[in-house]
Protein backbone atom coordinates (compact mmCIF):
# COMPACT_ATOMS: atom_id res chain seq x y z
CA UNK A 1 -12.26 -31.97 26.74
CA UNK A 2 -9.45 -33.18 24.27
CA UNK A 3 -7.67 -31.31 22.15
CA UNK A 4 -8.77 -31.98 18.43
CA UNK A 5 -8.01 -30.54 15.32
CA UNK A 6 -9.10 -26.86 13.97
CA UNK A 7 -10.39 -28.34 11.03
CA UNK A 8 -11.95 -30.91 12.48
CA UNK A 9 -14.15 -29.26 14.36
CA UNK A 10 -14.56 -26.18 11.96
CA UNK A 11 -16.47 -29.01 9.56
CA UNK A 12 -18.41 -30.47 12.82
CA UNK A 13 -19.94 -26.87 13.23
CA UNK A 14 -20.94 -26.86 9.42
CA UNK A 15 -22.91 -29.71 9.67
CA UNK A 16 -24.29 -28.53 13.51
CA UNK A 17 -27.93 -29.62 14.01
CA UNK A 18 -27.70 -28.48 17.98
CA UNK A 19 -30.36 -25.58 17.82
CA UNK A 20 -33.19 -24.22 15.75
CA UNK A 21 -30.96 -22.05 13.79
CA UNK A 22 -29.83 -25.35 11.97
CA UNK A 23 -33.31 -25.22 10.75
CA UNK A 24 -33.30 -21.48 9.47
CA UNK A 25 -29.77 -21.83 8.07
CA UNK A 26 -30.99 -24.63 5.93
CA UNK A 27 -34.12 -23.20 5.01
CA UNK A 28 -32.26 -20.19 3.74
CA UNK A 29 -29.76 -22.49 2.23
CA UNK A 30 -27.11 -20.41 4.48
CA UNK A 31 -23.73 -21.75 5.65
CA UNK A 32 -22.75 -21.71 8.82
CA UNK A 33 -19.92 -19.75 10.40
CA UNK A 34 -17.34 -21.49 12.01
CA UNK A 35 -14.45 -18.91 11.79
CA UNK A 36 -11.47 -17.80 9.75
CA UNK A 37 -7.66 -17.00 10.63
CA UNK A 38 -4.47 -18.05 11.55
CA UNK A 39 -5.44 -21.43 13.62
CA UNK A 40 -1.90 -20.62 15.57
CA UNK A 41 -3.58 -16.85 16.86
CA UNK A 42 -1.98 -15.34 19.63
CA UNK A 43 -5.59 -13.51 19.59
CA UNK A 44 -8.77 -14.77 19.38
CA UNK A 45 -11.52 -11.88 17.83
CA UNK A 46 -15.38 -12.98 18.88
CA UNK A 47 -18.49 -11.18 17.52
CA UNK A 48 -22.29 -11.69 18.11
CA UNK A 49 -22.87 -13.80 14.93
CA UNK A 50 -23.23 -13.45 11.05
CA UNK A 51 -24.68 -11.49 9.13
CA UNK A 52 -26.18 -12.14 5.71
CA UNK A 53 -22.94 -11.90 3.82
CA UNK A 54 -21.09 -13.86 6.48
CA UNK A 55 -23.20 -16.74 6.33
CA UNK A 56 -23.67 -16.76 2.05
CA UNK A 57 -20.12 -16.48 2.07
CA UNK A 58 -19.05 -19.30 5.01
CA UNK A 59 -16.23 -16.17 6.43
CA UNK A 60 -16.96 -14.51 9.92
CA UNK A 61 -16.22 -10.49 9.02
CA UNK A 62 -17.23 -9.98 5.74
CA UNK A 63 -19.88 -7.98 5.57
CA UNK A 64 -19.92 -4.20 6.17
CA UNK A 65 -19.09 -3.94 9.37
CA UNK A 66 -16.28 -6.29 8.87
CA UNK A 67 -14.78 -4.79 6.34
CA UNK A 68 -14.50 -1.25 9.14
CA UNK A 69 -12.94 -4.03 11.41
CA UNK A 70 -10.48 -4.79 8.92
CA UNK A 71 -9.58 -1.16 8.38
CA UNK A 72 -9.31 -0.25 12.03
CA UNK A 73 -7.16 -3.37 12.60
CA UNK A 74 -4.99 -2.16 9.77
CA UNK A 75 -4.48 1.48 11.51
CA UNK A 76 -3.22 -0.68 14.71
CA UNK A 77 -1.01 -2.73 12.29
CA UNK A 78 -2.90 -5.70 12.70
CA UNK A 79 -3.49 -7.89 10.00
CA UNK A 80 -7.02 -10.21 10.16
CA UNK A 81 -4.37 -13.06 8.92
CA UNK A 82 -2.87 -12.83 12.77
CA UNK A 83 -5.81 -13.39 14.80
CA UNK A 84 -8.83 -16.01 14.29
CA UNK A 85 -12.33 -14.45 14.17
CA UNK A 86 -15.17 -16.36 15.35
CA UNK A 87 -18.59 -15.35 16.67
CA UNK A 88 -20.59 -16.63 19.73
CA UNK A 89 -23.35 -18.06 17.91
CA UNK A 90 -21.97 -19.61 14.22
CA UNK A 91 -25.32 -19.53 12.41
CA UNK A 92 -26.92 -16.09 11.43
CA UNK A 93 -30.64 -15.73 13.24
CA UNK A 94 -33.86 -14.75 11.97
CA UNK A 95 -33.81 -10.77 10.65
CA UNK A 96 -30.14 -10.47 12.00
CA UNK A 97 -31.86 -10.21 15.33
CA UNK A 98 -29.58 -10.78 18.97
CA UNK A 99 -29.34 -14.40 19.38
CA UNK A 100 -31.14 -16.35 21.95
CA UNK A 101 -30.04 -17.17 25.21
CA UNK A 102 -30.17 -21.07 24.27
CA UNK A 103 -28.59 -20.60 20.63
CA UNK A 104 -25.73 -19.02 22.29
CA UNK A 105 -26.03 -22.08 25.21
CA UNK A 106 -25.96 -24.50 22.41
CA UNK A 107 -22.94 -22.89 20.26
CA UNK A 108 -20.66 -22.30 23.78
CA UNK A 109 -19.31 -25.97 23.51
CA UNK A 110 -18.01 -25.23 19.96
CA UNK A 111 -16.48 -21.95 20.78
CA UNK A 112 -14.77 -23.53 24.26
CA UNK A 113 -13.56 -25.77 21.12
CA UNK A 114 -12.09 -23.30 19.08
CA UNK A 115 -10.51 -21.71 21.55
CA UNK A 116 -8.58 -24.94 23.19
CA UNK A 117 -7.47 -25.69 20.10
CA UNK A 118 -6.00 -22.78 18.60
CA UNK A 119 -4.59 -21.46 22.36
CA UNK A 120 -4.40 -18.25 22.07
CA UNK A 121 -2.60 -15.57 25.10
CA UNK A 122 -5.48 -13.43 24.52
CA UNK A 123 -9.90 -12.88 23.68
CA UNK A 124 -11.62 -10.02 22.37
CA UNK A 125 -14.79 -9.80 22.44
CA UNK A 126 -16.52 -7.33 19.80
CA UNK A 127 -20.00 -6.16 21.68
CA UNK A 128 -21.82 -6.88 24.42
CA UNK A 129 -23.58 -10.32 23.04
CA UNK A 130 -20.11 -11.91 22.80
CA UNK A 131 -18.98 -10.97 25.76
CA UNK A 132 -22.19 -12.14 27.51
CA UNK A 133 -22.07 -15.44 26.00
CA UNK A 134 -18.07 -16.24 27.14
CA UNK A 135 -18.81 -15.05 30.96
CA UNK A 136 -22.13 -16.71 31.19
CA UNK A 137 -23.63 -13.12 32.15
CA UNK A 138 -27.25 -12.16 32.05
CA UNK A 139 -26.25 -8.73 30.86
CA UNK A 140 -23.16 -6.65 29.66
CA UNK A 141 -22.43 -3.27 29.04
CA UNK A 142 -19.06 -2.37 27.29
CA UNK A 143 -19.24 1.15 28.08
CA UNK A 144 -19.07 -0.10 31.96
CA UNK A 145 -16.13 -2.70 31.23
CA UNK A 146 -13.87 -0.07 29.42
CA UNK A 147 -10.40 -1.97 30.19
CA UNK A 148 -11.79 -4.12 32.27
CA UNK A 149 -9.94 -7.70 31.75
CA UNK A 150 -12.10 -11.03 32.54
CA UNK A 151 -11.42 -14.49 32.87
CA UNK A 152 -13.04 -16.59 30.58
CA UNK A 153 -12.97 -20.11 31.77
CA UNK A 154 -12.37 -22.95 29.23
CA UNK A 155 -12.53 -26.93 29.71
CA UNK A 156 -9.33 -28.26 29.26
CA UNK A 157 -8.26 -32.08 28.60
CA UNK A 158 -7.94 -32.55 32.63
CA UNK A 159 -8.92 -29.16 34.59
CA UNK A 160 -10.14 -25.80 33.24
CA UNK A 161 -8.22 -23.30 32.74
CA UNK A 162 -8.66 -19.10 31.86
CA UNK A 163 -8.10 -17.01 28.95
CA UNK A 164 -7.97 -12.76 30.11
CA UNK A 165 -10.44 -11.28 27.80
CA UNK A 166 -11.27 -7.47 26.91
CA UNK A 167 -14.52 -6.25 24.82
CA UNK A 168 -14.60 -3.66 22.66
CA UNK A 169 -17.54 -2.07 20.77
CA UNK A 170 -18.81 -4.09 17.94
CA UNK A 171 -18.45 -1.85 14.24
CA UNK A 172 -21.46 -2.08 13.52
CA UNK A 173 -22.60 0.11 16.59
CA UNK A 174 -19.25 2.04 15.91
CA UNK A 175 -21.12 2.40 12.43
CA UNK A 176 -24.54 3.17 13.69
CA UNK A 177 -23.75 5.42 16.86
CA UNK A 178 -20.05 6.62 16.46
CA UNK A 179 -20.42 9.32 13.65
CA UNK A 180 -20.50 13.13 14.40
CA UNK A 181 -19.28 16.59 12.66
CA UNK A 182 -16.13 17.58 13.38
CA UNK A 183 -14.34 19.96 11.68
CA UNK A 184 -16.93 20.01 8.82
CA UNK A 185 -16.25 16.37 8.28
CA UNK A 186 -18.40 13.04 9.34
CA UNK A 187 -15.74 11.46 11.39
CA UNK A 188 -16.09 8.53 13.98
CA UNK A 189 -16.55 9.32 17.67
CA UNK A 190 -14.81 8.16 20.66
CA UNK A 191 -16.58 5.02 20.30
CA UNK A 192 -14.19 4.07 17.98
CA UNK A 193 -11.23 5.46 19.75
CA UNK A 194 -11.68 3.19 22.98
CA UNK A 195 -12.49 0.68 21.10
CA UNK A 196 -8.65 1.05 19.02
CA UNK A 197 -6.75 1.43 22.24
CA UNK A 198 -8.06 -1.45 23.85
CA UNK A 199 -7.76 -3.31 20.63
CA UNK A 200 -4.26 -2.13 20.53
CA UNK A 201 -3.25 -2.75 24.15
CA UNK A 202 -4.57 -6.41 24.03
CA UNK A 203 -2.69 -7.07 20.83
CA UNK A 204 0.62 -5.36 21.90
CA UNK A 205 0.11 -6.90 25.35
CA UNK A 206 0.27 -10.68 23.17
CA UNK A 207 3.41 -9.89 21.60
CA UNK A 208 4.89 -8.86 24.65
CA UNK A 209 4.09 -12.74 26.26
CA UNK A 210 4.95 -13.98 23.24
CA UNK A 211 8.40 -13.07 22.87
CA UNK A 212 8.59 -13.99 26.41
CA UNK A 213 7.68 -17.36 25.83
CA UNK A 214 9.74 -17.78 22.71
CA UNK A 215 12.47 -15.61 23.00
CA UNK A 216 12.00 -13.76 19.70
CA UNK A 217 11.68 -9.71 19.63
CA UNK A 218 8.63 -7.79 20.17
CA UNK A 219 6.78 -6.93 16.94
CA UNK A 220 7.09 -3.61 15.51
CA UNK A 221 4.20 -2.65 14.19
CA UNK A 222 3.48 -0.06 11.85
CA UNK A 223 0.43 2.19 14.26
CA UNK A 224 -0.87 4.97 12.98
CA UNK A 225 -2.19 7.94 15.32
CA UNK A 226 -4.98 6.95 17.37
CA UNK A 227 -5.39 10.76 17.84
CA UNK A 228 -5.96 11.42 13.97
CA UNK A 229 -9.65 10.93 13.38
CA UNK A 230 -10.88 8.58 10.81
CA UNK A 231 -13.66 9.59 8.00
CA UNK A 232 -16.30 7.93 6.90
CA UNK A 233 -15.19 7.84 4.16
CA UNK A 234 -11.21 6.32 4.96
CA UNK A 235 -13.21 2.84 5.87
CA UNK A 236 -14.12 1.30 2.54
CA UNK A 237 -17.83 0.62 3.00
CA UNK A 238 -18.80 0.26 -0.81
CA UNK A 239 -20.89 -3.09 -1.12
C-alpha cells in the first residue's frame, strides 16, 4: 500500500460507494465521516461510527458523547487538536445500530489508510466495535482487555508493519452505564476512571517515544486528579 495524502483519501471516503451504507447515507442526505485532527498525531482515537450529529456535521466526535470525550481528554491535558479521531465504519448505520460485520470489512482498507498516512506511535480504540474491527476479532470485551496492549497490523508500502493499541470504554456507555450516587451527587463510576488512566498512560507513553525520537522534552501536561470524581454535570452535555 503507498503512502498517499490525508486529504486525499479523507475526500475518497466522502464519495465511498463500497457498502450499503453509501446507500442510507445518501438517502438521508448524510455525510460521511472520514475523521478530524492533527494529520501529524502521535495518537490515533477510533470509535464505532457516527452518530446523527457526526454525520450532518461531516466531524467524528461531535455529538453528545463526544463532547464527554472532549472533556475527559481535557482533565488528562489532552487537547482533540493532538490526536486524529476516526471511527471503524465512516458512515452512520440504520437507527445508530452496531455496524455490520461487512460494513466494517468494507471501511478496514480506508482506516489501514488513515493510519499509514498520518503514522502515529500509538491507537485507541473507544469500545468494543472498534477494537473488534482493527484485530479482525469475532468478539471483544474491554472490561477483559483492561491494559491489555495489541498489535494492530497495517499494510505498509513493502511489508506490514504494527501499531500497539489499547481500548478504552466508549462515552457513550460511560454515559449510559457509568453514573451512580456518591456523596449525594450523580458522579461517573469507575468506568470512566479506567477508561482516563489508560487514556492517560497511552498518551504519556507517546510523548515519552516521541522525545526519544526527536530529542525534544517530554510534555508537561496540565492533569488533573484522576481520583477527584467528575459530575454529571462538569461534562457539558447541553445539545
Amino acid at each position: 500500500m503507498l503512502r498517499r495524502n490525508l486529504d486525499e483519501i479523507m475526500e475518497d471516503i466522502r464519495n465511498c460507494v463500497r457498502c450499503p451504507l453509501y446507500d442510507y447515507r445518501r438517502k438521508e442526505k448524510y455525510m460521511a465521516v472520514p475523521g478530524d485532527g492533527n494529520p501529524h498525531a502521535n495518537v490515533v482515537l477510533i470509535g464505532e461510527g457516527p452518530g446523527e450529529t457526526e454525520a450532518k456535521k461531516g466531524l467524528p466526535f461531535v455529538g453528545k458523547s463526544g463532547r464527554c470525550l472532549t472533556t475527559l481528554l481535557g482533565r488528562l491535558g489532552i487537547s482533540r487538536d493532538e490526536l486524529f479521531l476516526t471511527n471503524a465504519v465512516c458512515c452512520r448505520p440504520p437507527d445508530n445500530r452496531t455496524p455490520a460485520r461487512g460494513e466494517m470489512a468494507a471501511c478496514k482498507p480506508w482506516i489501514h489508510e488513515l493510519i499509514y498516512a498520518i503514522d502515529p506511535y500509538f491507537i485507541i480504540s473507544v469500545g468494543a466495535v472498534a477494537a473488534q474491527s482493527l484485530l479482525g476479532t469475532g468478539t471483544y470485551s474491554i472490561s477483559d482487555n483492561w491494559g491489555v496492549v495489541h498489535d494492530v497490523t497495517i499494510p505498509g508500502n513493502i511489508i506490514e508493519y504494527t501499531v500497539p493499541m489499547i481500548s478504552v470504554a466508549h462515552p457513550s456507555a460511560i454515559l449510559r452505564q457509568g453514573v451512580k450516587e456518591m456523596e449525594g451527587k450523580r458522579k461517573l463510576s469507575s468506568l470512566m476512571h479506567y477508561s482516563l488512566f489508560y487514556i492517560q498512560k497511552g498518551v504519556l507513553y507517546t510523548d515519552y517515544l516521541h522525545a526519544q525520537y526527536t530529542g525534544s522534552q517530554v510534555r508537561d501536561r496540565n492533569i488533573q486528579q484522576l481520583a477527584n470524581p467528575i459530575a454529571i454535570h462538569d461534562l457539558a452535555l447541553e445539545e
